[in-house]
Protein backbone atom coordinates (compact mmCIF):
# COMPACT_ATOMS: atom_id res chain seq x y z
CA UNK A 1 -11.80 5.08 -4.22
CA UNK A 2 -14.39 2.85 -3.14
CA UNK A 3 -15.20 -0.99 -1.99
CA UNK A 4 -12.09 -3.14 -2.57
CA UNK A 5 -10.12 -0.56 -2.26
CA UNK A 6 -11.59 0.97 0.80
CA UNK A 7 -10.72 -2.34 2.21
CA UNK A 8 -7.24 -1.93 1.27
CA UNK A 9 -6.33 1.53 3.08
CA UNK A 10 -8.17 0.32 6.18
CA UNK A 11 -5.40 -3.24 6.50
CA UNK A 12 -2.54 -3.09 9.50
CA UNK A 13 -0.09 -3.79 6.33
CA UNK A 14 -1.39 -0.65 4.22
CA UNK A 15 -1.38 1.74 7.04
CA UNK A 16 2.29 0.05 8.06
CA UNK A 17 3.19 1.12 4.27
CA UNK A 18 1.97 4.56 4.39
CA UNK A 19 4.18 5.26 7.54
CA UNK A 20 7.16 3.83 5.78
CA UNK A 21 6.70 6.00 2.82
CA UNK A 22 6.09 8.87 4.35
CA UNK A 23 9.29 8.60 6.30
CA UNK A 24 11.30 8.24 2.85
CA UNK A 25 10.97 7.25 -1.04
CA UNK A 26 10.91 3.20 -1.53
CA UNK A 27 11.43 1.46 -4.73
CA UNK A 28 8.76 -1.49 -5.81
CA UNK A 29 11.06 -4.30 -5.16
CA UNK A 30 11.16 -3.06 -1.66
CA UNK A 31 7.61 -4.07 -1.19
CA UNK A 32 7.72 -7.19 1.03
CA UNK A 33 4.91 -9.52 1.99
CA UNK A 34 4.99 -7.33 5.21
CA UNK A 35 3.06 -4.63 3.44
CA UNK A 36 0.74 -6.63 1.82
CA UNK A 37 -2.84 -7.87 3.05
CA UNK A 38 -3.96 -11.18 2.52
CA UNK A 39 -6.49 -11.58 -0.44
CA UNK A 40 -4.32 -8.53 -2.48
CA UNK A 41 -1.53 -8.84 -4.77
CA UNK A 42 1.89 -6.28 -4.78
CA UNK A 43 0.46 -4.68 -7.84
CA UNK A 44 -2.76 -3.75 -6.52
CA UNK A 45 -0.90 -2.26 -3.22
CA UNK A 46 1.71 -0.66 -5.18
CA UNK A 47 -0.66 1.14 -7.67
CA UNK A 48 -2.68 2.11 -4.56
CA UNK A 49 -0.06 3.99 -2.18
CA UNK A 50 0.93 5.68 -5.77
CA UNK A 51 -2.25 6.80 -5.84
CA UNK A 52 -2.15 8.14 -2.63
CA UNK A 53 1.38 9.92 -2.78
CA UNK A 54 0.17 11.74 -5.99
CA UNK A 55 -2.99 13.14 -4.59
C-alpha cells in the first residue's frame, strides 16, 4: 500500500475499525460514518480493512 492509502490506516476511524473487526466478523452495511475518515468513501474503507484481514 502506499500514499492515499497510507493515509487511510493511519485515521482514528480506521484504527477504531480494525479493533472492531478484530473483536468479531461485521457485514458492509454495518459500516457507519463512525468508521469512516473524512475525504474517503465506505468503498474505499471497506475494500481496505478486506485487504488487511486477508493478508
Amino acid at each position: 500500500m502506499g500514499g492515499r492509502a497510507d493515509g487511510l490506516l493511519a485515521t482514528p476511524e480506521f484504527q477504531k475499525l480494525l479493533q472492531r473487526t478484530h473483536r468479531g466478523s461485521m457485514l458492509k452495511r454495518e459500516l457507519t460514518a463512525d468508521f469512516i475518515p473524512n475525504g474517503y468513501d465506505a468503498d474505499e474503507v471497506w475494500e481496505a480493512v478486506l485487504g488487511i484481514r486477508r493478508a
